[in-house]
PDB file of N, CA and C in Angstrom:
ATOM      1  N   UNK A   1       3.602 -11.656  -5.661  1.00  0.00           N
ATOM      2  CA  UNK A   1       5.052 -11.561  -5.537  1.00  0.00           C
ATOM      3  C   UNK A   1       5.558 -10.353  -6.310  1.00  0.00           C
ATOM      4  N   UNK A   2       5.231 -10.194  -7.260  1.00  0.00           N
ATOM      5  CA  UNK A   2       5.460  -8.744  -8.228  1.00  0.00           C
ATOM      6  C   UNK A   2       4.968  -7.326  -7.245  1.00  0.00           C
ATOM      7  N   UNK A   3       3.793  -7.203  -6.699  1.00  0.00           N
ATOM      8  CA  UNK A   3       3.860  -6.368  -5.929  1.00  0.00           C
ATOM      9  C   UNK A   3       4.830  -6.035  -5.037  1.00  0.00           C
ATOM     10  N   UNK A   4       5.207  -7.178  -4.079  1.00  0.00           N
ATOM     11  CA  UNK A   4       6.270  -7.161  -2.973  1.00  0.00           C
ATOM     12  C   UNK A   4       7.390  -6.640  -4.088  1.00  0.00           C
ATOM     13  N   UNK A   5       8.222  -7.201  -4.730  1.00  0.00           N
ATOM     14  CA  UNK A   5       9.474  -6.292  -5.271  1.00  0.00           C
ATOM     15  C   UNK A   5       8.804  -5.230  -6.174  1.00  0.00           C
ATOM     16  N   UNK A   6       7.849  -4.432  -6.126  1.00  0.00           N
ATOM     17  CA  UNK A   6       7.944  -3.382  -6.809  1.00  0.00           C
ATOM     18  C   UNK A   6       8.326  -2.844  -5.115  1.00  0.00           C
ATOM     19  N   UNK A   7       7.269  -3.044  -4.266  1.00  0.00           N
ATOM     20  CA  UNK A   7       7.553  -2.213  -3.215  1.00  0.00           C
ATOM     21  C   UNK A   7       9.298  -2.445  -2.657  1.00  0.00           C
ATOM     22  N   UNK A   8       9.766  -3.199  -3.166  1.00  0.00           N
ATOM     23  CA  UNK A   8      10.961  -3.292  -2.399  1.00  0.00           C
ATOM     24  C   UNK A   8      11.922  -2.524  -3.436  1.00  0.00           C
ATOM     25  N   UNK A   9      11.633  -2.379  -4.540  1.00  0.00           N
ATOM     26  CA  UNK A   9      12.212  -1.400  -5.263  1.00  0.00           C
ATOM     27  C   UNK A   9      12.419   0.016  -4.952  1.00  0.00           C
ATOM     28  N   UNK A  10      10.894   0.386  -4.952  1.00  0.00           N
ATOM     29  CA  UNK A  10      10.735   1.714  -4.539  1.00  0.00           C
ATOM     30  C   UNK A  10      11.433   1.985  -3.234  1.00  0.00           C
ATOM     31  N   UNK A  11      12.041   0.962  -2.477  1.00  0.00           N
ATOM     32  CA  UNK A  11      12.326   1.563  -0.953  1.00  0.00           C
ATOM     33  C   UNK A  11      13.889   1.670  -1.802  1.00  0.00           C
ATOM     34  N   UNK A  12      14.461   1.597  -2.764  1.00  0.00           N
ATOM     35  CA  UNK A  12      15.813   2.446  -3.257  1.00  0.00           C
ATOM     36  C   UNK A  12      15.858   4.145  -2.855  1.00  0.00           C
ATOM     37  N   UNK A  13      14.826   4.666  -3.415  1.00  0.00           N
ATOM     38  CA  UNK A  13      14.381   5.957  -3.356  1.00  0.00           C
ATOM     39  C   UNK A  13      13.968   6.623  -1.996  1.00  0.00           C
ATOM     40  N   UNK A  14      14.070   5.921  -0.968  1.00  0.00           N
ATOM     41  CA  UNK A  14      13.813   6.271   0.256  1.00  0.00           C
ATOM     42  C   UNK A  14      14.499   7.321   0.725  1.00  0.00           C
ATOM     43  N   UNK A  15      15.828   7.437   0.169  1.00  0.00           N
ATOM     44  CA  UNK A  15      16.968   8.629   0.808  1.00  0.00           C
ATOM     45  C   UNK A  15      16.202  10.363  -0.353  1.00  0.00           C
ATOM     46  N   UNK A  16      16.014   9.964  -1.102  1.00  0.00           N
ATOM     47  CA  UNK A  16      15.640  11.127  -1.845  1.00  0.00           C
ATOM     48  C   UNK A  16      14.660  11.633  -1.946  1.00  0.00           C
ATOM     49  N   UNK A  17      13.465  10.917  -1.961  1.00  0.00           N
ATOM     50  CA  UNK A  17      12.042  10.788  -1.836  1.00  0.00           C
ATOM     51  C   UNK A  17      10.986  10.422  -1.122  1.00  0.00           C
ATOM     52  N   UNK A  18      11.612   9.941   0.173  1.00  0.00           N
ATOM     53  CA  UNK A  18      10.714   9.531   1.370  1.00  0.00           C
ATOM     54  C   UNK A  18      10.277   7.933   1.394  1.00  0.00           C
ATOM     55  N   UNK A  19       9.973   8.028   2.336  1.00  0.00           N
ATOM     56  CA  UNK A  19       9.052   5.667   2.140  1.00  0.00           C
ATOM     57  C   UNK A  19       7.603   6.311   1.421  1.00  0.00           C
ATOM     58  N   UNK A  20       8.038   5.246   0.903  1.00  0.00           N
ATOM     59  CA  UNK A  20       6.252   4.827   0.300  1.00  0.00           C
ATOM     60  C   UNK A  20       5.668   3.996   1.308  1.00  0.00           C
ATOM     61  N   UNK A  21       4.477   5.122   1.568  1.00  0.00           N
ATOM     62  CA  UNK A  21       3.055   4.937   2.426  1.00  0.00           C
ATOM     63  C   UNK A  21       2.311   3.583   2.132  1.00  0.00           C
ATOM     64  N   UNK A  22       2.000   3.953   0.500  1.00  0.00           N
ATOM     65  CA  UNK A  22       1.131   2.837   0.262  1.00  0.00           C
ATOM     66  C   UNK A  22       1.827   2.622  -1.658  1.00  0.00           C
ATOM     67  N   UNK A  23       0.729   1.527  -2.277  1.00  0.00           N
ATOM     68  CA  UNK A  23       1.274   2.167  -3.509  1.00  0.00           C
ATOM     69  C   UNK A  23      -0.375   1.375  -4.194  1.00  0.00           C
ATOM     70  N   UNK A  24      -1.551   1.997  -5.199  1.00  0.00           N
ATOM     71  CA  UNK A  24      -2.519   1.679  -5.514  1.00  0.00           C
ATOM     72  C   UNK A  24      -2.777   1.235  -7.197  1.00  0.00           C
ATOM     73  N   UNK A  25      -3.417   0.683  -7.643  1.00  0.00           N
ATOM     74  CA  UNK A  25      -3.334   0.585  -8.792  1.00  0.00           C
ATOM     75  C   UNK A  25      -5.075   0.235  -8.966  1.00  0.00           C
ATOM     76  N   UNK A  26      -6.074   0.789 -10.048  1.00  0.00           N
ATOM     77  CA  UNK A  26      -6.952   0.722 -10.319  1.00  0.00           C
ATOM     78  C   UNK A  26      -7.056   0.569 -11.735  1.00  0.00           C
ATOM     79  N   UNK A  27      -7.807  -1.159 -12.011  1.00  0.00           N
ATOM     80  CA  UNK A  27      -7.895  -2.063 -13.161  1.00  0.00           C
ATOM     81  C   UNK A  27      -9.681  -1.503 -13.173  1.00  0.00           C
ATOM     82  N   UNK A  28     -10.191  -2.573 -14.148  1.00  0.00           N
ATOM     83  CA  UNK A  28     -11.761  -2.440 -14.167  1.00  0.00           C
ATOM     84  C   UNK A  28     -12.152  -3.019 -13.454  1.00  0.00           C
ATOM     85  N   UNK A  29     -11.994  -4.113 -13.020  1.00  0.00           N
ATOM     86  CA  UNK A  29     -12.764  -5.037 -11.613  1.00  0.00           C
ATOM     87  C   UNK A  29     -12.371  -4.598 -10.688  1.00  0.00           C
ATOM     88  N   UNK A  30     -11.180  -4.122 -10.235  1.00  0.00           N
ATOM     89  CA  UNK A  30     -10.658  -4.262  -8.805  1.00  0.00           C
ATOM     90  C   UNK A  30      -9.669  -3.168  -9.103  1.00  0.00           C
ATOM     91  N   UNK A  31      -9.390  -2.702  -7.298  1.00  0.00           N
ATOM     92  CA  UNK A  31      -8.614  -2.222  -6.862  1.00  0.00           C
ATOM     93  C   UNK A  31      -7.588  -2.131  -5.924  1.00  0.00           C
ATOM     94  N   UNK A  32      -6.509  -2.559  -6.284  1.00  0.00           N
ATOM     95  CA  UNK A  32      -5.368  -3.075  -5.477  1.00  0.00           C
ATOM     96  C   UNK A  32      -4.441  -2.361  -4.934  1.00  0.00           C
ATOM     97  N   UNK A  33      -4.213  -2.554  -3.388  1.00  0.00           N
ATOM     98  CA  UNK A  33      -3.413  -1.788  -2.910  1.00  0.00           C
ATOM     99  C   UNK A  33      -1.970  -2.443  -2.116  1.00  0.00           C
ATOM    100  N   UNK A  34      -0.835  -2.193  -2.120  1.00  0.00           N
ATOM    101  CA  UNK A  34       0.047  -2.847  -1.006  1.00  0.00           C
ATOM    102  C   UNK A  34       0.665  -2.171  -0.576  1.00  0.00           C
ATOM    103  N   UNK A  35       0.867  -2.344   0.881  1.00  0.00           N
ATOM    104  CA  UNK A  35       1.387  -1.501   1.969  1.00  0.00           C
ATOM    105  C   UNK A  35       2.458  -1.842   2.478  1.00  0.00           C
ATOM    106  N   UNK A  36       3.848  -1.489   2.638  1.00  0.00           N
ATOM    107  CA  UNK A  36       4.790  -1.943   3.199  1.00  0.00           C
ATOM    108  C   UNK A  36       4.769  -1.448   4.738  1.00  0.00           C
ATOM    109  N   UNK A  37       4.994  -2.927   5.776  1.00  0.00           N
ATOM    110  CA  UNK A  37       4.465  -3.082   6.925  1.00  0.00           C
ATOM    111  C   UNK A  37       5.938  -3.634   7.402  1.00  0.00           C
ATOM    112  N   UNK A  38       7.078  -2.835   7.943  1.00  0.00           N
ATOM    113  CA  UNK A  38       7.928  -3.508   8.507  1.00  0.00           C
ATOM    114  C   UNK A  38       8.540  -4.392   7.585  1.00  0.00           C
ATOM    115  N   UNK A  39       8.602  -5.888   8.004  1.00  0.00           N
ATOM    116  CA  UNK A  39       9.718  -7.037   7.146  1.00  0.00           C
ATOM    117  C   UNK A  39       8.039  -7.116   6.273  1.00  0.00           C
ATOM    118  N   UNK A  40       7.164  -7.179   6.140  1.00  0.00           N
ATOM    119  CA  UNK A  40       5.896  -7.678   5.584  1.00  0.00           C
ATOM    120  C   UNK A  40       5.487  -6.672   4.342  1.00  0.00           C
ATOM    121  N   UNK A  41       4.424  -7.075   3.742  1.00  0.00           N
ATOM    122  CA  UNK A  41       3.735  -6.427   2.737  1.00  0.00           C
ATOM    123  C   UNK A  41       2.639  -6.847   3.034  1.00  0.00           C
ATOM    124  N   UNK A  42       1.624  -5.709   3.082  1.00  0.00           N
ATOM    125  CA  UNK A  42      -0.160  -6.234   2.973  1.00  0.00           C
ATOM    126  C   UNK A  42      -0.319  -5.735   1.916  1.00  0.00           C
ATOM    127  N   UNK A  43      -1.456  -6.516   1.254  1.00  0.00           N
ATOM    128  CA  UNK A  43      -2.131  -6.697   0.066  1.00  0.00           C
ATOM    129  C   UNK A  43      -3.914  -6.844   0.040  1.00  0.00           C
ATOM    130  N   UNK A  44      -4.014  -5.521  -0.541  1.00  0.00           N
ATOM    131  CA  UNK A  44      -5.198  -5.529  -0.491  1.00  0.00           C
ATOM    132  C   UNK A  44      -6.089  -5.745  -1.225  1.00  0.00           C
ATOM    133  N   UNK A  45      -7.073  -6.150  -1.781  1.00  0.00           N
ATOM    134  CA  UNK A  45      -7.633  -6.081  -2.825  1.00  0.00           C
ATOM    135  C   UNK A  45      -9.359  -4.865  -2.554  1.00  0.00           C
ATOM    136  N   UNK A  46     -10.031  -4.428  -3.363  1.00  0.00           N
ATOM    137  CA  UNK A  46     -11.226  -3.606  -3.184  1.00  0.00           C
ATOM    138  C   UNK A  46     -12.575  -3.758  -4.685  1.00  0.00           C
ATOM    139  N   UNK A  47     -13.332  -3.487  -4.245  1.00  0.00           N
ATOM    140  CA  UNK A  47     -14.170  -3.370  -5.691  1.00  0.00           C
ATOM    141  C   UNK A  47     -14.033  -1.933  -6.076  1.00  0.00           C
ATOM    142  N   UNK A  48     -13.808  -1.885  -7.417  1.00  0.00           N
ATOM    143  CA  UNK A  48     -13.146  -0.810  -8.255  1.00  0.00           C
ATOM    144  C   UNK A  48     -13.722   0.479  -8.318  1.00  0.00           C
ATOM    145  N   UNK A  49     -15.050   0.735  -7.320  1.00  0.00           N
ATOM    146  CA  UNK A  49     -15.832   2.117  -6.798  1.00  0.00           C
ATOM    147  C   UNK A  49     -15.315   2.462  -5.861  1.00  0.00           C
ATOM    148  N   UNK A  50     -14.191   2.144  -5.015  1.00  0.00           N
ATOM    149  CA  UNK A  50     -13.688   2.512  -3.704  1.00  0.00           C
ATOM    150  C   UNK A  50     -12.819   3.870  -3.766  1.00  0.00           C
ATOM    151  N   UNK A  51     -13.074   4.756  -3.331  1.00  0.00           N
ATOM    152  CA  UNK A  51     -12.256   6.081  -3.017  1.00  0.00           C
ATOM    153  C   UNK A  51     -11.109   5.717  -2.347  1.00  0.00           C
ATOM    154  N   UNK A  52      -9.892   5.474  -3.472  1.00  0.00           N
ATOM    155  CA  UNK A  52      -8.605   4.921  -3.141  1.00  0.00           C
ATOM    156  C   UNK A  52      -7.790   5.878  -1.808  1.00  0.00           C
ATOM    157  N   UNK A  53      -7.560   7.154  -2.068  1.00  0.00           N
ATOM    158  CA  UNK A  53      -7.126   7.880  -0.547  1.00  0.00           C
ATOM    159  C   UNK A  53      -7.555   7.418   0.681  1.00  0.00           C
ATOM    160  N   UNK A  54      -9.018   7.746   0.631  1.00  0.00           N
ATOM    161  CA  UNK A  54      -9.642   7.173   1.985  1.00  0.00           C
ATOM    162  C   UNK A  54      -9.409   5.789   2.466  1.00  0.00           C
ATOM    163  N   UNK A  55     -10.099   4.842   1.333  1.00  0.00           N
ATOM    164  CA  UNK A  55      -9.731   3.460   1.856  1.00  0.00           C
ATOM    165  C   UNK A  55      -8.124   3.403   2.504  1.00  0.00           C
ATOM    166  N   UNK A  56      -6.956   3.982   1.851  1.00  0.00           N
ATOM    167  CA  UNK A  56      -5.665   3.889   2.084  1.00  0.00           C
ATOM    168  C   UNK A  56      -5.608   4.552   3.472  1.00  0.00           C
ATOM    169  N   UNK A  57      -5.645   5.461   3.488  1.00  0.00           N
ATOM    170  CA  UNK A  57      -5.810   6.190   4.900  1.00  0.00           C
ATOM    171  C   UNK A  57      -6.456   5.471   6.043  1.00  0.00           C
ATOM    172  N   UNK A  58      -7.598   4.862   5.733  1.00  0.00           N
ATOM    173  CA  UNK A  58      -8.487   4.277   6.796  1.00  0.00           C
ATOM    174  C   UNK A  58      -7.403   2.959   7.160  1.00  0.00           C
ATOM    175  N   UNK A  59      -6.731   2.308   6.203  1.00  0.00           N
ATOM    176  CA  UNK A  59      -6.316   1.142   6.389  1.00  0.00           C
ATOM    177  C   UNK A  59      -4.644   1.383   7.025  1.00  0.00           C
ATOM    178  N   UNK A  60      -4.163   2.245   6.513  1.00  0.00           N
ATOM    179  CA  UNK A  60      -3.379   2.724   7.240  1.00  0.00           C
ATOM    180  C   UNK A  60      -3.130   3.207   8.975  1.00  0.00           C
ATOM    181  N   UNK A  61      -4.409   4.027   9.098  1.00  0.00           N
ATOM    182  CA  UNK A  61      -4.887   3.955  10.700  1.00  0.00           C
ATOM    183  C   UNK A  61      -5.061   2.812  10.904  1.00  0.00           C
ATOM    184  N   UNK A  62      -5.942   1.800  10.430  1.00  0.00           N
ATOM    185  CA  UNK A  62      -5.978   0.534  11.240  1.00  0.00           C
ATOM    186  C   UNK A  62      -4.369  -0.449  11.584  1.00  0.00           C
ATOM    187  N   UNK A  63      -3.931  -0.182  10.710  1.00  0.00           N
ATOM    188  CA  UNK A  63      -2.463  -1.003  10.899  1.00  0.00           C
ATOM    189  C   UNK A  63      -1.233   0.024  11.756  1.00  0.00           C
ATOM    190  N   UNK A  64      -1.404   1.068  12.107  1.00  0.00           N
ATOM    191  CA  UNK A  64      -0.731   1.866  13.015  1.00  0.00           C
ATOM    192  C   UNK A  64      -1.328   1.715  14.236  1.00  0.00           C
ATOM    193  N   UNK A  65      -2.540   1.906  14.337  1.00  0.00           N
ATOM    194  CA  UNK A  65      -3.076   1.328  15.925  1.00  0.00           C
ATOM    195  C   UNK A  65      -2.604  -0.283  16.306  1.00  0.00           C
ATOM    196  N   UNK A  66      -2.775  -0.648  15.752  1.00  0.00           N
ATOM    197  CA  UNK A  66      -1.796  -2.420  15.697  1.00  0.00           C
ATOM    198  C   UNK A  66      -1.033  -2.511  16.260  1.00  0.00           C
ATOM    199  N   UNK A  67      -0.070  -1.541  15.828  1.00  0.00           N
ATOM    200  CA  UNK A  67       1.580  -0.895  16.376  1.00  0.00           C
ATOM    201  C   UNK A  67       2.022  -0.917  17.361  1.00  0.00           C
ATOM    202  N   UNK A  68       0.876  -0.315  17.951  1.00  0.00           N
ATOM    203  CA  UNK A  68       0.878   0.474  19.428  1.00  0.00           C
ATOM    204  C   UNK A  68       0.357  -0.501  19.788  1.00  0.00           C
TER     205      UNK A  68
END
């Protein structure tokens, strides 16, 4: 739930600064990502060796082909 209103925070800044794509955070175990998807939020979780861009990117293509 803290994720979802950070992301709903950040969409304040939308007029000045664009939407946020994604938003990532890397702990020692894990790596967490959430994506604002329309009315939704996905939530991702990863093991903490994951090349955060790519994974984001890759997961991003997968949820835009969805779209369509």
């Amino acid at each position: 739930i803290e994720a979802v209103l950070r992301i709903r925070t950040r969409q304040d800044f939308n007029d000045n600064l664009g939407p946020v794509s994604y938003a990532a955070a890397r702990r020692k175990n894990v790596v967490t990502f959430t994506f604002p998807l329309k009315d939704n939020v996905l939530f991702v979780s990863a093991e903490p060796i994951v090349d955060i861009d790519k994974t984001a990117h890759k997961i991003m293509n997968i949820c835009s082909n969805e779209n369509n």
